[in-house]
N, C-alpha and C. Protein backbone atom coordinates (compact mmCIF):
# COMPACT_ATOMS: atom_id res chain seq x y z
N UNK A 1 -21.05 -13.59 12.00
CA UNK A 1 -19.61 -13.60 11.89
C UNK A 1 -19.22 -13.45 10.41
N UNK A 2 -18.24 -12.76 9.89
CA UNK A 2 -17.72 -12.37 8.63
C UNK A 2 -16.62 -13.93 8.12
N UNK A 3 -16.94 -13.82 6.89
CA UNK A 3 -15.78 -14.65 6.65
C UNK A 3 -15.06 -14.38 6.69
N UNK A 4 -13.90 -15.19 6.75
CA UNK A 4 -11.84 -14.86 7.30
C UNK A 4 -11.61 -15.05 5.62
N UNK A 5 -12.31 -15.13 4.44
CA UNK A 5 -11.95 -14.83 3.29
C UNK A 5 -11.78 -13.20 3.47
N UNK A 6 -12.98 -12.56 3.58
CA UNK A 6 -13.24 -11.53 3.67
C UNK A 6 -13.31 -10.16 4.64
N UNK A 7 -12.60 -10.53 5.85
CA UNK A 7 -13.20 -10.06 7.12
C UNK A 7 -13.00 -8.25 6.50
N UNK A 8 -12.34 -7.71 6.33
CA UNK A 8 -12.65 -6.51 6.03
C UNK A 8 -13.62 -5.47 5.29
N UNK A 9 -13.99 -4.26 6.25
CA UNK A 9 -15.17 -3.62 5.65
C UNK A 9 -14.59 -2.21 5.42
N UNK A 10 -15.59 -1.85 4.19
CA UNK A 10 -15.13 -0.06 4.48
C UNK A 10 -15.95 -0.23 5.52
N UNK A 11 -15.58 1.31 5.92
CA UNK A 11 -16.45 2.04 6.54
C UNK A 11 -17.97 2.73 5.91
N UNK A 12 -17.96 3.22 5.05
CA UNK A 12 -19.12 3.50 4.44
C UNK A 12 -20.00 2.42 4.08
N UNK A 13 -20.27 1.33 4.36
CA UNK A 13 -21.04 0.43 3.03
C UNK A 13 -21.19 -1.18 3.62
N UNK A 14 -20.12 -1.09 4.35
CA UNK A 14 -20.01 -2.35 5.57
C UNK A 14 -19.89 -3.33 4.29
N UNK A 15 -19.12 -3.55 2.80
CA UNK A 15 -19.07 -4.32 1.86
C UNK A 15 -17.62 -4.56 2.45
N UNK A 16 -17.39 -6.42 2.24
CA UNK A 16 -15.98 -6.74 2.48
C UNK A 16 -15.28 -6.34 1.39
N UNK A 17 -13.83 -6.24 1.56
CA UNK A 17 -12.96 -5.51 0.72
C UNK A 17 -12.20 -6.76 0.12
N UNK A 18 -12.11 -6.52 -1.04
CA UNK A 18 -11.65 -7.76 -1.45
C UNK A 18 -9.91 -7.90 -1.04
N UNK A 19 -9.53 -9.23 -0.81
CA UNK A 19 -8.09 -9.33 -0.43
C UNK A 19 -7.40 -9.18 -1.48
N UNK A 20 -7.86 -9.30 -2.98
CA UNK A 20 -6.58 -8.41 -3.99
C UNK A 20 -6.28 -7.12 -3.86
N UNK A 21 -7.66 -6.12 -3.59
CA UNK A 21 -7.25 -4.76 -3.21
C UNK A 21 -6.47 -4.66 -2.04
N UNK A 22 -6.76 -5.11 -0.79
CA UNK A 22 -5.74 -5.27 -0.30
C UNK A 22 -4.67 -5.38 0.04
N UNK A 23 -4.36 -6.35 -0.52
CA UNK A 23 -2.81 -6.77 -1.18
C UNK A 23 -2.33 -5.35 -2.02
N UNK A 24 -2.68 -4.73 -3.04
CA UNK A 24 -2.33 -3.92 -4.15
C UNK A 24 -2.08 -2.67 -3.16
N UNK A 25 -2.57 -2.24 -1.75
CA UNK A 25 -2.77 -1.47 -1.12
C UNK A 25 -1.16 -1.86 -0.58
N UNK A 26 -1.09 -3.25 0.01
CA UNK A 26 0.17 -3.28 1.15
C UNK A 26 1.28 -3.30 0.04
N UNK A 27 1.39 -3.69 -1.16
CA UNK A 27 2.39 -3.41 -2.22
C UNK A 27 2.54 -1.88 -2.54
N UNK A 28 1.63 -1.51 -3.26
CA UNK A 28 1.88 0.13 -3.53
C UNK A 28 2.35 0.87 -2.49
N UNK A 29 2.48 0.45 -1.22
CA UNK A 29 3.04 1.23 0.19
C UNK A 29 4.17 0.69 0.03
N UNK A 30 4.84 -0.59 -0.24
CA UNK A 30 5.64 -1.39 -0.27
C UNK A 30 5.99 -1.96 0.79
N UNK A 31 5.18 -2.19 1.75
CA UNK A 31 5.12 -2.70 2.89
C UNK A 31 5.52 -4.37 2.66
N UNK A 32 6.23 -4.86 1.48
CA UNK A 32 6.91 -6.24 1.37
C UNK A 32 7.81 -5.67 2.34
N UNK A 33 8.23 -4.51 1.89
CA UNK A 33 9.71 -4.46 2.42
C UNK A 33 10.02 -3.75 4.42
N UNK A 34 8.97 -3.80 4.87
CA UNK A 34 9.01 -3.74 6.29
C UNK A 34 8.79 -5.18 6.57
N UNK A 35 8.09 -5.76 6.18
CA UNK A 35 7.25 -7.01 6.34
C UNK A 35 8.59 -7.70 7.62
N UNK A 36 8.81 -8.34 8.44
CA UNK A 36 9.45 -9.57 9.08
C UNK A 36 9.24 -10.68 8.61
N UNK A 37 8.37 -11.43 7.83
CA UNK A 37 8.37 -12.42 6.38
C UNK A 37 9.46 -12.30 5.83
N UNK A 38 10.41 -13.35 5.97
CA UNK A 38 11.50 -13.53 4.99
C UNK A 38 10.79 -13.38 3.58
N UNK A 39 9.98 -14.14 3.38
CA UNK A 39 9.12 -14.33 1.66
C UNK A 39 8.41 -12.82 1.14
N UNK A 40 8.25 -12.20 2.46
CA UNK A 40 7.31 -11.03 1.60
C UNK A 40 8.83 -10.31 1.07
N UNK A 41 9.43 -9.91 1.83
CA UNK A 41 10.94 -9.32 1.96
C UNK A 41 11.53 -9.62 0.17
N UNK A 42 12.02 -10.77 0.25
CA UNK A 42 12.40 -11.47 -0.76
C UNK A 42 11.54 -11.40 -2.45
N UNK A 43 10.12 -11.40 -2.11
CA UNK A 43 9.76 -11.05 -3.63
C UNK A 43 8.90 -9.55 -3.51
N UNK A 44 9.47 -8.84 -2.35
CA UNK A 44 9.18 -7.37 -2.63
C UNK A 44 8.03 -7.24 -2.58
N UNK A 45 7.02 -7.92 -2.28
CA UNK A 45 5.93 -7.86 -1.98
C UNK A 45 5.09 -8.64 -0.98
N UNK A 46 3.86 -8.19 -0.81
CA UNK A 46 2.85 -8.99 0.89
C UNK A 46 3.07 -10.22 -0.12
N UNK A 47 2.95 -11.19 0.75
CA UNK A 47 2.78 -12.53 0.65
C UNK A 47 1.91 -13.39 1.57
N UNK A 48 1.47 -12.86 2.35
CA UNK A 48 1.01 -13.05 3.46
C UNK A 48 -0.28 -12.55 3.51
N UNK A 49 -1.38 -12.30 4.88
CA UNK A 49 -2.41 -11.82 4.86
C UNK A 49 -1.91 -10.35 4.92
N UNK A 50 -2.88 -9.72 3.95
CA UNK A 50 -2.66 -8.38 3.55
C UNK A 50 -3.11 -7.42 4.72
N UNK A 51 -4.51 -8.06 5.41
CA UNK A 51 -5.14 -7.23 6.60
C UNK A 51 -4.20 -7.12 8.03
N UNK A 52 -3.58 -8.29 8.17
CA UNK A 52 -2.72 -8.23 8.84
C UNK A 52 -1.33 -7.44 8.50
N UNK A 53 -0.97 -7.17 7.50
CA UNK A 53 0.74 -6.63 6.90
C UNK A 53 -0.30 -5.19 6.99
N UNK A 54 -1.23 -4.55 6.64
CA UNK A 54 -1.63 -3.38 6.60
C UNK A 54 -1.98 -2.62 7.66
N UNK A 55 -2.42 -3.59 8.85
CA UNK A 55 -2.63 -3.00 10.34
C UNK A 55 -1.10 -2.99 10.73
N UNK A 56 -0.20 -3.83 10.54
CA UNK A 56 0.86 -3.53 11.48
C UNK A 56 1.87 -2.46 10.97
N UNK A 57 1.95 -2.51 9.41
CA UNK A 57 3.41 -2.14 8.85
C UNK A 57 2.23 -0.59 8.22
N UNK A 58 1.48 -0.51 7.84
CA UNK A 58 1.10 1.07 7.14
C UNK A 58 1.32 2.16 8.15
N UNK A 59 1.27 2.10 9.35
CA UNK A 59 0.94 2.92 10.62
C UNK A 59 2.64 3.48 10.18
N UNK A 60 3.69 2.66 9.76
CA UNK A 60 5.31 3.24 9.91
C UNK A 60 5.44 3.81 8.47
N UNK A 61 4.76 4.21 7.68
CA UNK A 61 4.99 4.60 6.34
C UNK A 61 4.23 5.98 6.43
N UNK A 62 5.21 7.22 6.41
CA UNK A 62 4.78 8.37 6.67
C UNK A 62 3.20 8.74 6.02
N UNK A 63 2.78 9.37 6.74
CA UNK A 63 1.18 10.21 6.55
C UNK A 63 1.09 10.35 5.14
N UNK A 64 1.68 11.50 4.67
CA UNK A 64 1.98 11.77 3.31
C UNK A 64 1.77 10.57 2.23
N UNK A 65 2.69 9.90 2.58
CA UNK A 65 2.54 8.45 1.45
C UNK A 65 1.17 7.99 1.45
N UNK A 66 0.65 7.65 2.75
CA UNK A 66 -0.44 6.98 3.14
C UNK A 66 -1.24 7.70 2.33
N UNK A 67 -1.64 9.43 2.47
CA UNK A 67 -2.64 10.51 1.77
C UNK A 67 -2.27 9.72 -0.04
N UNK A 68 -1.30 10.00 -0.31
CA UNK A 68 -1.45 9.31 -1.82
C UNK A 68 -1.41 8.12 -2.23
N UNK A 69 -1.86 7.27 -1.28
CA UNK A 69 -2.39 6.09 -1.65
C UNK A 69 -3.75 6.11 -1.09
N UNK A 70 -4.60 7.36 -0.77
CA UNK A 70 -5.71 7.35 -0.43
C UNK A 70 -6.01 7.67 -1.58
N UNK A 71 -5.53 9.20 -2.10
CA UNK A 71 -6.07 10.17 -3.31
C UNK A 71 -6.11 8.90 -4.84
N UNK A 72 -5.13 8.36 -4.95
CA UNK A 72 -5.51 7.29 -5.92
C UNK A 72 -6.44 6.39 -5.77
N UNK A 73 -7.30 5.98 -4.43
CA UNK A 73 -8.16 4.94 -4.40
C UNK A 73 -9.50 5.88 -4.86
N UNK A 74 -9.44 7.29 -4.16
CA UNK A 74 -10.55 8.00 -4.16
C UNK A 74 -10.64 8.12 -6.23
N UNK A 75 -9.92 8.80 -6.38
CA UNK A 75 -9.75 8.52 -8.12
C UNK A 75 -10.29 7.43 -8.89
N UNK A 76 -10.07 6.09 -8.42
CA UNK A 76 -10.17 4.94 -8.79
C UNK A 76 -11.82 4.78 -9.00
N UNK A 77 -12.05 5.44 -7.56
CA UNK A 77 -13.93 4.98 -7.19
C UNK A 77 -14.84 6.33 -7.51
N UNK A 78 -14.23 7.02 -8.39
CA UNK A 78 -14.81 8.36 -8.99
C UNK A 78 -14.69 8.37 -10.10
N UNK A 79 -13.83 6.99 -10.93
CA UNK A 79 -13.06 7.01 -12.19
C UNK A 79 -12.56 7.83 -12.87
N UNK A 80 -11.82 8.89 -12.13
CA UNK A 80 -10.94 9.89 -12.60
C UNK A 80 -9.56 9.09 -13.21
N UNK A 81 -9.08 9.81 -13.82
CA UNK A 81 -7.69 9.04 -14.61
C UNK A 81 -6.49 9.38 -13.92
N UNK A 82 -5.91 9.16 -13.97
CA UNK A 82 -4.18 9.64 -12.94
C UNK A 82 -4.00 10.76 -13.22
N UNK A 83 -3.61 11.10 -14.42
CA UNK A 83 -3.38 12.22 -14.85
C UNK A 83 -4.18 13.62 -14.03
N UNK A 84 -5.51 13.49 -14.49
CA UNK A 84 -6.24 14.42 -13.31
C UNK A 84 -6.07 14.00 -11.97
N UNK A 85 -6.24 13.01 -11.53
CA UNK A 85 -5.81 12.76 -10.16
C UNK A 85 -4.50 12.94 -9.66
N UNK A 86 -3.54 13.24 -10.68
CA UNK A 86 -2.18 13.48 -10.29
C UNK A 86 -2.19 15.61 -10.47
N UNK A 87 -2.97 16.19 -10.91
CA UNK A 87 -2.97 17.09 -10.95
C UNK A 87 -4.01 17.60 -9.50
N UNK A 88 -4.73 16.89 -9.28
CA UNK A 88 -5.84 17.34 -7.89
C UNK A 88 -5.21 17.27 -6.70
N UNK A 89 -4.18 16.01 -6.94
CA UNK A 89 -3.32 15.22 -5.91
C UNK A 89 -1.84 15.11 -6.04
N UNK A 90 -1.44 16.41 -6.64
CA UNK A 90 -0.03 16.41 -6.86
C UNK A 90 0.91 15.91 -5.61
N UNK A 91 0.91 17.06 -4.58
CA UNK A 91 1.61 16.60 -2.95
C UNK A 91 1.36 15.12 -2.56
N UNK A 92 0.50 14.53 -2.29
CA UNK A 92 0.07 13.50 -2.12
C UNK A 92 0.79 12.38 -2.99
N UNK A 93 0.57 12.28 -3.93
CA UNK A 93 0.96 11.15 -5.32
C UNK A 93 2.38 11.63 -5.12
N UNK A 94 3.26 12.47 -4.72
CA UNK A 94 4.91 12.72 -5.00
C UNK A 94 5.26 11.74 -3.54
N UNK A 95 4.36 12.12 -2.63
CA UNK A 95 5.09 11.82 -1.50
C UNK A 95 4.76 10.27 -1.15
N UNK A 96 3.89 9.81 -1.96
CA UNK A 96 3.91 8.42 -2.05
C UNK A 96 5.06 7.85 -2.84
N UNK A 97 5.89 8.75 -3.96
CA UNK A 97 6.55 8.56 -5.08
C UNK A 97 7.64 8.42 -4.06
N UNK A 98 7.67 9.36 -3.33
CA UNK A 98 9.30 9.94 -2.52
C UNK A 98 9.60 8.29 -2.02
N UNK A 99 8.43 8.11 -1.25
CA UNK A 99 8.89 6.97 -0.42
C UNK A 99 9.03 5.87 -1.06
N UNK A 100 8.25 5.17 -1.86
CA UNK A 100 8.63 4.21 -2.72
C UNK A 100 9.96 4.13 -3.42
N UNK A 101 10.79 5.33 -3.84
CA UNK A 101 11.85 5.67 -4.09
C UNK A 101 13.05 5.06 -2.98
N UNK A 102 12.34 5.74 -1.99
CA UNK A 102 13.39 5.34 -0.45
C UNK A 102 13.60 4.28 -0.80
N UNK A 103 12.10 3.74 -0.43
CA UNK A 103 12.69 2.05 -0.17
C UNK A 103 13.23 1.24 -1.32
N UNK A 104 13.28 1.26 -2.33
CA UNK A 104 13.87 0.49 -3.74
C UNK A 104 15.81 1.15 -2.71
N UNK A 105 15.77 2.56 -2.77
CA UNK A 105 16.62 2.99 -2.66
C UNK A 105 17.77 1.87 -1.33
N UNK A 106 16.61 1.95 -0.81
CA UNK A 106 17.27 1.40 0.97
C UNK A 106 17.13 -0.70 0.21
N UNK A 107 16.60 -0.95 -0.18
CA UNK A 107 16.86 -2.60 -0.89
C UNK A 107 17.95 -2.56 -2.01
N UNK A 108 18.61 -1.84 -2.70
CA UNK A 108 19.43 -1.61 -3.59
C UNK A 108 20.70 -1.60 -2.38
N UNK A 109 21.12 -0.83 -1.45
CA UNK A 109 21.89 -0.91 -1.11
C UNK A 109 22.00 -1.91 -0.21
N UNK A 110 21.15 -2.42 0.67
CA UNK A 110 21.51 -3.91 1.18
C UNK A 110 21.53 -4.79 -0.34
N UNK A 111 21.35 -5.07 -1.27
CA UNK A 111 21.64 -6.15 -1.87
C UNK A 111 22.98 -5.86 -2.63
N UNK A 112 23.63 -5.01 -2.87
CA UNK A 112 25.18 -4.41 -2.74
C UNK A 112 26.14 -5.01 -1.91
N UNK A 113 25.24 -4.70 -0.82
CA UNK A 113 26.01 -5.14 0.64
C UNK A 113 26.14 -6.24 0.87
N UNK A 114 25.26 -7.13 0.58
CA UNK A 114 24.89 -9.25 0.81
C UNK A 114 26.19 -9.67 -0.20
């Protein structure tokens, strides 16, 4: 049995994934802000278990976004720099940009509205 520190594996390597990457994964999607957590909601970010906020809420954050928050992990574990990875992964890295945009966009105007 895996620890519930750790229960997540890649796929390649069967190594648990650590729950800060995790977390950095359900933030950079900005999946605070789907979250049903009043608290994740509120400081804009997971607050919660990340494995859980990433199975339920990533599946509603278009493909696209998802691809450039892949192309930056792949970067990360190849130690390419953004810059080239933003040039390999232009489409990808915008359409992660687009949406992150949305949503600041779509929390700016409910907090207008409150």
């Amino acid at each position: 049995m895996q620890s519930t520190a750790n229960p997540t594996t890649t796929k390649d390597d069967n190594h648990p994934v650590p729950t800060p990457v995790l977390r950095w994964l359900a933030d950079t999607m900005c999946l605070g802000a789907l979250c049903a957590r009043t608290k994740c909601r509120r400081a804009k970010a997971c607050c919660g278990e990340p494995r859980e906020c990433l199975s339920r809420y990533a599946p509603l954050v278009p493909e696209e976004a998802r691809d450039g928050v892949k192309a930056m992990i792949d970067g990360l574990v190849r130690g390419v720099d953004f810059d080239t990875m933003r040039e390999e992964c232009e489409e990808e890295i915008d359409a992660l940009g687009d949406w992150t945009e949305r949503v600041q966009q779509s929390r700016t105007g409910w907090s207008k509205q409150a």
